[in-house]
C-alpha atoms as a PDB file:
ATOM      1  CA  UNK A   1     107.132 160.911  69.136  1.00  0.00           C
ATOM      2  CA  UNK A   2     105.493 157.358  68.652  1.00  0.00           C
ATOM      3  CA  UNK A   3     106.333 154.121  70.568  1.00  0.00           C
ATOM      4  CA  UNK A   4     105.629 151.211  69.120  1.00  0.00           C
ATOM      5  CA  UNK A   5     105.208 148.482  71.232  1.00  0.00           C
ATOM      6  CA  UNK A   6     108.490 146.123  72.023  1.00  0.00           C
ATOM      7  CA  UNK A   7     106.539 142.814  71.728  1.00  0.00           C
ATOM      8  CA  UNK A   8     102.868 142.345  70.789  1.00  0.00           C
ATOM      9  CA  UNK A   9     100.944 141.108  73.698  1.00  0.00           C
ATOM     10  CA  UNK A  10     100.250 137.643  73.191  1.00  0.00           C
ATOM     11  CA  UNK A  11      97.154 135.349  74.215  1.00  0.00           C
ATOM     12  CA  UNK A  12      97.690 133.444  77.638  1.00  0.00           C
ATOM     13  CA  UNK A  13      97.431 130.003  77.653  1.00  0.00           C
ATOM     14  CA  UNK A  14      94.522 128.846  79.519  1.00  0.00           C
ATOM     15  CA  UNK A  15      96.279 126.636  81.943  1.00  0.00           C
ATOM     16  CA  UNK A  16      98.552 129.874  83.361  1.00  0.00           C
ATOM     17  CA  UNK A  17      96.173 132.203  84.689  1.00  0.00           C
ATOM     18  CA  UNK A  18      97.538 135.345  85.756  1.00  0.00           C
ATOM     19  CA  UNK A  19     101.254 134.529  86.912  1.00  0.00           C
ATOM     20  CA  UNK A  20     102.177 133.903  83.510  1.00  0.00           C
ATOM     21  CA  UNK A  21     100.496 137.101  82.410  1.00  0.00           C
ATOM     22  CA  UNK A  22     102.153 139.211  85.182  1.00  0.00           C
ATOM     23  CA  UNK A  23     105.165 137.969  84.629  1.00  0.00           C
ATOM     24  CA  UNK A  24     105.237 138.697  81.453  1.00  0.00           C
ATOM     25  CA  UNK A  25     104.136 142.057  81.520  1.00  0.00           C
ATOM     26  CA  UNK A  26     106.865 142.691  84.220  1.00  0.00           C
ATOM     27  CA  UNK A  27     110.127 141.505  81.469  1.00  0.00           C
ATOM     28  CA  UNK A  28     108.318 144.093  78.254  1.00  0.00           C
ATOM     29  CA  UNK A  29     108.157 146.753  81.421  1.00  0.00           C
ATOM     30  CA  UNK A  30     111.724 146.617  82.237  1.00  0.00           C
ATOM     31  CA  UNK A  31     112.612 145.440  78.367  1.00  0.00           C
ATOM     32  CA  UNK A  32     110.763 148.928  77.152  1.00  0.00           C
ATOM     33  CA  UNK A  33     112.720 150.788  80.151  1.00  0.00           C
ATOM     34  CA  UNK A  34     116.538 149.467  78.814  1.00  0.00           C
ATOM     35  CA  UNK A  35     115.368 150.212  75.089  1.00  0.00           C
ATOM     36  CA  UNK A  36     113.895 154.007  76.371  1.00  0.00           C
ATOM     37  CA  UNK A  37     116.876 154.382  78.301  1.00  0.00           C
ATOM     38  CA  UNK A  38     119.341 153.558  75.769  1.00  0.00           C
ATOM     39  CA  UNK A  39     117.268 156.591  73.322  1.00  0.00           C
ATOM     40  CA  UNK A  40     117.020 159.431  75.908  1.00  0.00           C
ATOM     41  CA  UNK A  41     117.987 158.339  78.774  1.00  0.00           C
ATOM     42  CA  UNK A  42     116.052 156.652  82.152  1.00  0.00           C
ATOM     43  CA  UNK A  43     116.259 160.033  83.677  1.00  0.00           C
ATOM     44  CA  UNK A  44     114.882 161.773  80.632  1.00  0.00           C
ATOM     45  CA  UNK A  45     112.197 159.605  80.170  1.00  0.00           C
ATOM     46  CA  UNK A  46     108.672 158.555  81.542  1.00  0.00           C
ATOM     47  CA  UNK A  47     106.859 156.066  83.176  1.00  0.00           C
ATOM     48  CA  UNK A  48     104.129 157.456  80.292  1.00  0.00           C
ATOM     49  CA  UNK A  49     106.527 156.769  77.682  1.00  0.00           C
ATOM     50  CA  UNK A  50     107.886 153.188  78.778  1.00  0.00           C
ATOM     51  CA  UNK A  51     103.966 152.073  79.504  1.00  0.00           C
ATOM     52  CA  UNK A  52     103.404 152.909  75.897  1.00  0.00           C
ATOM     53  CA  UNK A  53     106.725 151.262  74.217  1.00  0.00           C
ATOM     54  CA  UNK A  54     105.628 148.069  76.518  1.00  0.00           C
ATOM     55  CA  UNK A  55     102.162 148.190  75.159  1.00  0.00           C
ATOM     56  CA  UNK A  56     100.608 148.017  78.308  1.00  0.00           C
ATOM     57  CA  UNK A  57      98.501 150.612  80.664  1.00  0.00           C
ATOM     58  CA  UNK A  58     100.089 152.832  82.733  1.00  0.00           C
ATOM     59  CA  UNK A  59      98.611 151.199  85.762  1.00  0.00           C
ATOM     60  CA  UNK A  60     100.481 148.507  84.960  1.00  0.00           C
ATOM     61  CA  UNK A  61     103.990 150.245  85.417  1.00  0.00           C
ATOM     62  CA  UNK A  62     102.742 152.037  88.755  1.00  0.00           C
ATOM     63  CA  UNK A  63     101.611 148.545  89.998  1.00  0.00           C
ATOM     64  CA  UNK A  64     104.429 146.520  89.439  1.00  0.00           C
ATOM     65  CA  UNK A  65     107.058 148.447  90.246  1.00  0.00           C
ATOM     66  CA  UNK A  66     105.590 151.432  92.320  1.00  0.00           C
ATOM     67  CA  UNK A  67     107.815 154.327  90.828  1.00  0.00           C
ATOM     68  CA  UNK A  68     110.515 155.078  87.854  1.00  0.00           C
ATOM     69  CA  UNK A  69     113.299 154.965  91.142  1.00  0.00           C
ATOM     70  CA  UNK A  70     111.914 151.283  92.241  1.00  0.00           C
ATOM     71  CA  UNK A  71     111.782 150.968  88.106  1.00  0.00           C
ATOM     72  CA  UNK A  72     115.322 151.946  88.076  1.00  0.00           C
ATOM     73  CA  UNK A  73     116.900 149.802  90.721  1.00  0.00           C
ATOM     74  CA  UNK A  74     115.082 146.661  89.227  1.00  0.00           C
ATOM     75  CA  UNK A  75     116.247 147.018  85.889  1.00  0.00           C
ATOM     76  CA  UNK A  76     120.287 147.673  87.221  1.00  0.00           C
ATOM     77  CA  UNK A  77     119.519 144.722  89.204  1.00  0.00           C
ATOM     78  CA  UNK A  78     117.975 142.122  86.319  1.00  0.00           C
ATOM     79  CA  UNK A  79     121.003 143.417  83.970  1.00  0.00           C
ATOM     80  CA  UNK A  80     123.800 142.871  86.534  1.00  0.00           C
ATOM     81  CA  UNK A  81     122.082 139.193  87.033  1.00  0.00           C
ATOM     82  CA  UNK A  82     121.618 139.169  83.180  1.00  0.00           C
ATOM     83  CA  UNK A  83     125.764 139.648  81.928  1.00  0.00           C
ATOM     84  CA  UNK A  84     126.791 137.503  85.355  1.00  0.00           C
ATOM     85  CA  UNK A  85     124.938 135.065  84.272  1.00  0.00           C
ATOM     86  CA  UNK A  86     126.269 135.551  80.338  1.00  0.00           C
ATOM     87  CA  UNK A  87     129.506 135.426  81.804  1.00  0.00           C
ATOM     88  CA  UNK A  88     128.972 132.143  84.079  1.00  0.00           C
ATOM     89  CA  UNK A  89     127.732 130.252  81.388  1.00  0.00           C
ATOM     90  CA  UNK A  90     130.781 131.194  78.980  1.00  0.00           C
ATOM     91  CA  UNK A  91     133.597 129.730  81.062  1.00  0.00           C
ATOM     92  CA  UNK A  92     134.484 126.890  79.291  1.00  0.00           C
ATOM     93  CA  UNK A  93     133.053 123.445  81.014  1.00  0.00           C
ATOM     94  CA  UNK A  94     136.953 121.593  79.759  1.00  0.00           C
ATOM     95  CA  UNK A  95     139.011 123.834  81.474  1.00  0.00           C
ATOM     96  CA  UNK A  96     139.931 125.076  84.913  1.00  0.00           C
ATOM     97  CA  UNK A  97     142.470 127.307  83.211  1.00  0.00           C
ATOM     98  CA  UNK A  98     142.285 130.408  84.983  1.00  0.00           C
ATOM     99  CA  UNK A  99     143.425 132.425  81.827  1.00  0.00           C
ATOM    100  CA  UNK A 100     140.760 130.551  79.646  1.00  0.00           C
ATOM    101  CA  UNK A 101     138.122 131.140  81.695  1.00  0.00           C
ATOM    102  CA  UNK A 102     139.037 135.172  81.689  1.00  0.00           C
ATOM    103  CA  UNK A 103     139.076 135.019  78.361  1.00  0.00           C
ATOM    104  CA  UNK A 104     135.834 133.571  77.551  1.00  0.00           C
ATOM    105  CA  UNK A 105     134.770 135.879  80.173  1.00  0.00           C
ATOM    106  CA  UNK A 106     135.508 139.092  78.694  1.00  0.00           C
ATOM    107  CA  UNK A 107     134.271 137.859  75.125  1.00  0.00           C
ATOM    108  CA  UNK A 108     131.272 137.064  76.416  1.00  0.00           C
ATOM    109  CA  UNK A 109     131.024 140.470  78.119  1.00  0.00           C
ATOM    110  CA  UNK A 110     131.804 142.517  75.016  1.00  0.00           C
ATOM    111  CA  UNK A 111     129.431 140.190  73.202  1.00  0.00           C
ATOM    112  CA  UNK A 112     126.801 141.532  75.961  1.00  0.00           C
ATOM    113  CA  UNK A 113     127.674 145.101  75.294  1.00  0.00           C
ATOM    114  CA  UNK A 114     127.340 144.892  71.595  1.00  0.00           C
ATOM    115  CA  UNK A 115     123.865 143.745  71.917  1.00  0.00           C
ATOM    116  CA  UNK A 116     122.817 145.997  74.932  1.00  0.00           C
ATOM    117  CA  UNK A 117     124.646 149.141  73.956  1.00  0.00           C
ATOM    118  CA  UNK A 118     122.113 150.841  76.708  1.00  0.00           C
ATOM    119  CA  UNK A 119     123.900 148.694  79.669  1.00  0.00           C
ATOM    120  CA  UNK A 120     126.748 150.892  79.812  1.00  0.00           C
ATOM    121  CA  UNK A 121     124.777 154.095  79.091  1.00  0.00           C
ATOM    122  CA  UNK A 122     122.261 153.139  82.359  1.00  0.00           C
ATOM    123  CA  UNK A 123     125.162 152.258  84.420  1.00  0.00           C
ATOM    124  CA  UNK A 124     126.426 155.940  84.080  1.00  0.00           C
ATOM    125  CA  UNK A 125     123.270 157.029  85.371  1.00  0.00           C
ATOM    126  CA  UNK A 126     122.927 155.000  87.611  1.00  0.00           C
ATOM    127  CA  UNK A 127     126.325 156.183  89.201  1.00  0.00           C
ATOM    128  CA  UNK A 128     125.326 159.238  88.800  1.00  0.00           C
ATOM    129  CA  UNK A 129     121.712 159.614  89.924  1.00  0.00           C
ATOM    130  CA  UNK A 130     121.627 156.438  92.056  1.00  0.00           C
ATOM    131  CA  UNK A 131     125.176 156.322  94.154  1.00  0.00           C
ATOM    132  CA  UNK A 132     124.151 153.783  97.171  1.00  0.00           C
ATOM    133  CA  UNK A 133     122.986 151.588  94.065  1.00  0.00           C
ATOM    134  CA  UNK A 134     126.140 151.957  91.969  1.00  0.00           C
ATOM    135  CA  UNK A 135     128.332 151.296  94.949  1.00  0.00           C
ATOM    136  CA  UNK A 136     126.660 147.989  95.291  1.00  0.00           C
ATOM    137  CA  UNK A 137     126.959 146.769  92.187  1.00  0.00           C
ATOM    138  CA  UNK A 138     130.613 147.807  92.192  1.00  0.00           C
ATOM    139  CA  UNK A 139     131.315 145.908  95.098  1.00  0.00           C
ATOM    140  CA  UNK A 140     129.340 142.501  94.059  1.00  0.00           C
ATOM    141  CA  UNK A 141     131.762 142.843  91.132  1.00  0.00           C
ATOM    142  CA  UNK A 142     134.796 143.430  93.049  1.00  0.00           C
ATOM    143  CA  UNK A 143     134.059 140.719  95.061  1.00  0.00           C
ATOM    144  CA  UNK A 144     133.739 138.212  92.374  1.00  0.00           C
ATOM    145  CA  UNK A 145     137.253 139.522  90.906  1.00  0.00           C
ATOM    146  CA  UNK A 146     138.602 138.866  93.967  1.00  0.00           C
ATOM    147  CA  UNK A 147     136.905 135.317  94.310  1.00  0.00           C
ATOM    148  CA  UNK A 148     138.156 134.220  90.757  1.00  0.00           C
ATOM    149  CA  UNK A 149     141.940 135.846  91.647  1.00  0.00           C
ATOM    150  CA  UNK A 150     141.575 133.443  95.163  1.00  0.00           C
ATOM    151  CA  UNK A 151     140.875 130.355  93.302  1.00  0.00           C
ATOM    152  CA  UNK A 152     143.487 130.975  90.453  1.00  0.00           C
ATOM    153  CA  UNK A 153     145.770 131.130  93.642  1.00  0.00           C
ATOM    154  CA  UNK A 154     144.391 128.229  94.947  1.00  0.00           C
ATOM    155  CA  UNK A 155     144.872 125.992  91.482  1.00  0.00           C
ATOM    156  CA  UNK A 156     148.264 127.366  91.060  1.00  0.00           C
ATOM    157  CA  UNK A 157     147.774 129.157  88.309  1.00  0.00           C
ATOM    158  CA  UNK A 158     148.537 132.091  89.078  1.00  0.00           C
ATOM    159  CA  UNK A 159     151.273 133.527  92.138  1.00  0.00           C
ATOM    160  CA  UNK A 160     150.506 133.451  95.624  1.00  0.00           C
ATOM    161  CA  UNK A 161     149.716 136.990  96.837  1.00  0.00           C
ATOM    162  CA  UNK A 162     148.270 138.875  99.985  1.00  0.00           C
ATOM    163  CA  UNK A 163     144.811 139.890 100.819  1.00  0.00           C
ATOM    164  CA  UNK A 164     145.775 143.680 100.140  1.00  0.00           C
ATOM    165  CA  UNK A 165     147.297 142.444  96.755  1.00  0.00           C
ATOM    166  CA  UNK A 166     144.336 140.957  95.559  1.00  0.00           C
ATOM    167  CA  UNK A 167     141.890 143.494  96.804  1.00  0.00           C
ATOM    168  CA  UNK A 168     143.956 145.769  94.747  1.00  0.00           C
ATOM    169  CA  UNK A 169     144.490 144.031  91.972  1.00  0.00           C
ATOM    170  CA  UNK A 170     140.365 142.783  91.370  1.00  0.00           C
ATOM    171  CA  UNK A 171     139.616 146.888  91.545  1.00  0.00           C
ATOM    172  CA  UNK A 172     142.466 146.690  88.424  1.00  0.00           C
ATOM    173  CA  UNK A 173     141.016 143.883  86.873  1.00  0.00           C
ATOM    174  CA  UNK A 174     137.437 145.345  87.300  1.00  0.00           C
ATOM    175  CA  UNK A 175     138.686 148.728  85.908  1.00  0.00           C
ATOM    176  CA  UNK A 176     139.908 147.416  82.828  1.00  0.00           C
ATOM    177  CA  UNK A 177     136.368 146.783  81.998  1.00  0.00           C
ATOM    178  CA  UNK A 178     135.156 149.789  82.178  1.00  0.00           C
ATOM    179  CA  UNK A 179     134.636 152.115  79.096  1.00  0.00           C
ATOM    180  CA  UNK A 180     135.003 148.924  76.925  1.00  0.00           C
ATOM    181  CA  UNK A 181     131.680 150.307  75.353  1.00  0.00           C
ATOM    182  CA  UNK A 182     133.209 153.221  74.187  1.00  0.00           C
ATOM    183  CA  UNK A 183     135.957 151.390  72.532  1.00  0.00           C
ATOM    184  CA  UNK A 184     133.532 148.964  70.840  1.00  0.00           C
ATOM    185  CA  UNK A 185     131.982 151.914  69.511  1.00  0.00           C
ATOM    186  CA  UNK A 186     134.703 153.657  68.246  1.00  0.00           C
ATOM    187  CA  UNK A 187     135.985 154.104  64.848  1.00  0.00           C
ATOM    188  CA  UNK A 188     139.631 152.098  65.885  1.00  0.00           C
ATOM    189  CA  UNK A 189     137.563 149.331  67.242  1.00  0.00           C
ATOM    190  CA  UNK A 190     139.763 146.445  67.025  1.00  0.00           C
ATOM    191  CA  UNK A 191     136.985 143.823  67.186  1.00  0.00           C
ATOM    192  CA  UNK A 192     136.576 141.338  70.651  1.00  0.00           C
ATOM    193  CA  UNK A 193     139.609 138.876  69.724  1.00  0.00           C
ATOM    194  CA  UNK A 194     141.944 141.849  69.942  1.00  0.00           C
ATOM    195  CA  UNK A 195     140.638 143.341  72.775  1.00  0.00           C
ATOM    196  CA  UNK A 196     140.607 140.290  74.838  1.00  0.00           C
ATOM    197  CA  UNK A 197     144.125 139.332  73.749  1.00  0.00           C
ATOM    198  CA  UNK A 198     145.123 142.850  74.849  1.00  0.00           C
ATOM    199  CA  UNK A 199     143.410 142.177  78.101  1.00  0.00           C
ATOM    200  CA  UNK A 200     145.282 138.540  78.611  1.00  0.00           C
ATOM    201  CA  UNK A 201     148.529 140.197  77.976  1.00  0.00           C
ATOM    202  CA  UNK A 202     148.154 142.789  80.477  1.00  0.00           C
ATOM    203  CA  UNK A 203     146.860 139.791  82.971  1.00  0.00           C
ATOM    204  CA  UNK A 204     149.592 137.190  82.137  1.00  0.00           C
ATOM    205  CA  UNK A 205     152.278 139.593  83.148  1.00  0.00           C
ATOM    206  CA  UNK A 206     150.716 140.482  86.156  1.00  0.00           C
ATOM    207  CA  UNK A 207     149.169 137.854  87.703  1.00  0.00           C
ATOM    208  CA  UNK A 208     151.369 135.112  85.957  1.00  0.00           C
ATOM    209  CA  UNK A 209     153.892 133.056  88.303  1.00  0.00           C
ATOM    210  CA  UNK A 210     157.061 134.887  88.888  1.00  0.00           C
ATOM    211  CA  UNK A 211     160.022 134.096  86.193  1.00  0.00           C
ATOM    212  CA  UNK A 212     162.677 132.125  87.122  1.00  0.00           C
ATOM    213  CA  UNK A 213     165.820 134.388  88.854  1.00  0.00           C
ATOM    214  CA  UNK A 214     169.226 134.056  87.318  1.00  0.00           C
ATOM    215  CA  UNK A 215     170.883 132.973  90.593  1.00  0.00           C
ATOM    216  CA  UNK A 216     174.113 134.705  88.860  1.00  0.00           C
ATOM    217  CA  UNK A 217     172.128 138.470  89.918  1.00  0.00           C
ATOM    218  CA  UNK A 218     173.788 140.279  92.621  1.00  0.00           C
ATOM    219  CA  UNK A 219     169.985 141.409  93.359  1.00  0.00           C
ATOM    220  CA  UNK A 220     168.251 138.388  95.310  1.00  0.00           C
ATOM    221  CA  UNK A 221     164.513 137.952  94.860  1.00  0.00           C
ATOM    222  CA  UNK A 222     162.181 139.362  97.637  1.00  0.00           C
ATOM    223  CA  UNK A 223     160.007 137.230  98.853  1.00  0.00           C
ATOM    224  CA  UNK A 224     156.384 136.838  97.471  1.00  0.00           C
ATOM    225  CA  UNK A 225     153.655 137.647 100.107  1.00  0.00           C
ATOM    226  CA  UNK A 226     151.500 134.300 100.565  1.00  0.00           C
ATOM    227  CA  UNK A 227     148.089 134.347 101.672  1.00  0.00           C
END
């Protein structure tokens, strides 16, 4: 099987020397990796086979990265960086809305996965192959559900809670992401809009302030846990 190169190597500019250059050959490495990954798999693949997709010598893989494991971890690394950085730039600049900016949030994740339908695929592997690795990147994205959860709180947006509430509920909201790429890749794919209005339903109810009690109820309201 052939691999054709995933950019053409292009002249460097004589004012860059070799940063430029290495640079660049580092992104087509790990580029060629994702797109060999999403084919056959990282595990199934080769150091051989991603040198040649890159268009560069095999040299070149060995002595930027060291091995297909360090190859690995970089790649998981760039792509988490990659969609939190997607996501970052999505929230909408004109509103503080804590709803709004989950929204435009999860578009702009499913908008990630349609283009890099090998993201999820190397995430599996990663999981499974790599645990110490996968547990890390679960937990930086815990930790930012938790984070956005603490300053919904803090705006009033949504109801006060307790530290084991929210530690609960960002593993929720985290989970809700997951296997999104199988659904977008499904025959009853009900396109992004859907989805994330699906997903804002499920968050409204409950994250949303409490509704108002009828103070006719022979049931009084416990009291909400405040952090």
């Amino acid at each position: 099987m052939s691999h054709a190169p995933i950019d053409a190597d292009a002249p460097a500019e004589s004012g860059r020397h070799g940063y430029a250059r290495s640079r660049d050959t580092r992104a087509r490495i790990l580029r060629a990796a994702l797109v060999d990954a999403g084919e056959v798999g990282f595990h199934k693949t080769s150091v051989t086979r991603i040198a040649a997709r890159a268009g560069v010598a095999l040299g070149n893989v060995n002595y930027h990265f060291g091995s297909k494991r360090k190859l690995l971890r970089e790649l998981m690394a760039t792509l988490v960086a990659e969609v939190s950085s997607r996501i970052h730039v999505s929230l909408p600049a004109d509103s503080d809305d804590f709803f709004d900016q989950e929204r435009a949030g999860l578009l702009a994740y499913l908008a990630y996965l349609r283009e890099n339908p090998a993201y999820a695929r190397l995430s599996d592997e990663v999981k499974l192959h790599e645990p110490e690795l996968y547990q890390r990147a679960f937990e930086a994205w815990t930790e930012l559900f938790r984070a956005r959860i603490r300053a919904g709180i803090e705006r009033g947006a949504i109801r006060p809670m307790a530290r084991p509430e929210i530690h609960a509920l960002a593993h929720v909201m985290y989970g809700a992401h997951q296997f999104l790429d199988r659904l977008i890749e499904s025959d009853d794919d009900p396109g992004d809009e859907a989805i994330a209005d699906a997903y804002l339903g499920f968050v409204r109810a409950g994250l949303g302030p409490a509704p108002p009690t009828d103070p006719t109820s022979p049931h009084p309201p416990r009291e909400r846990p405040r952090t």
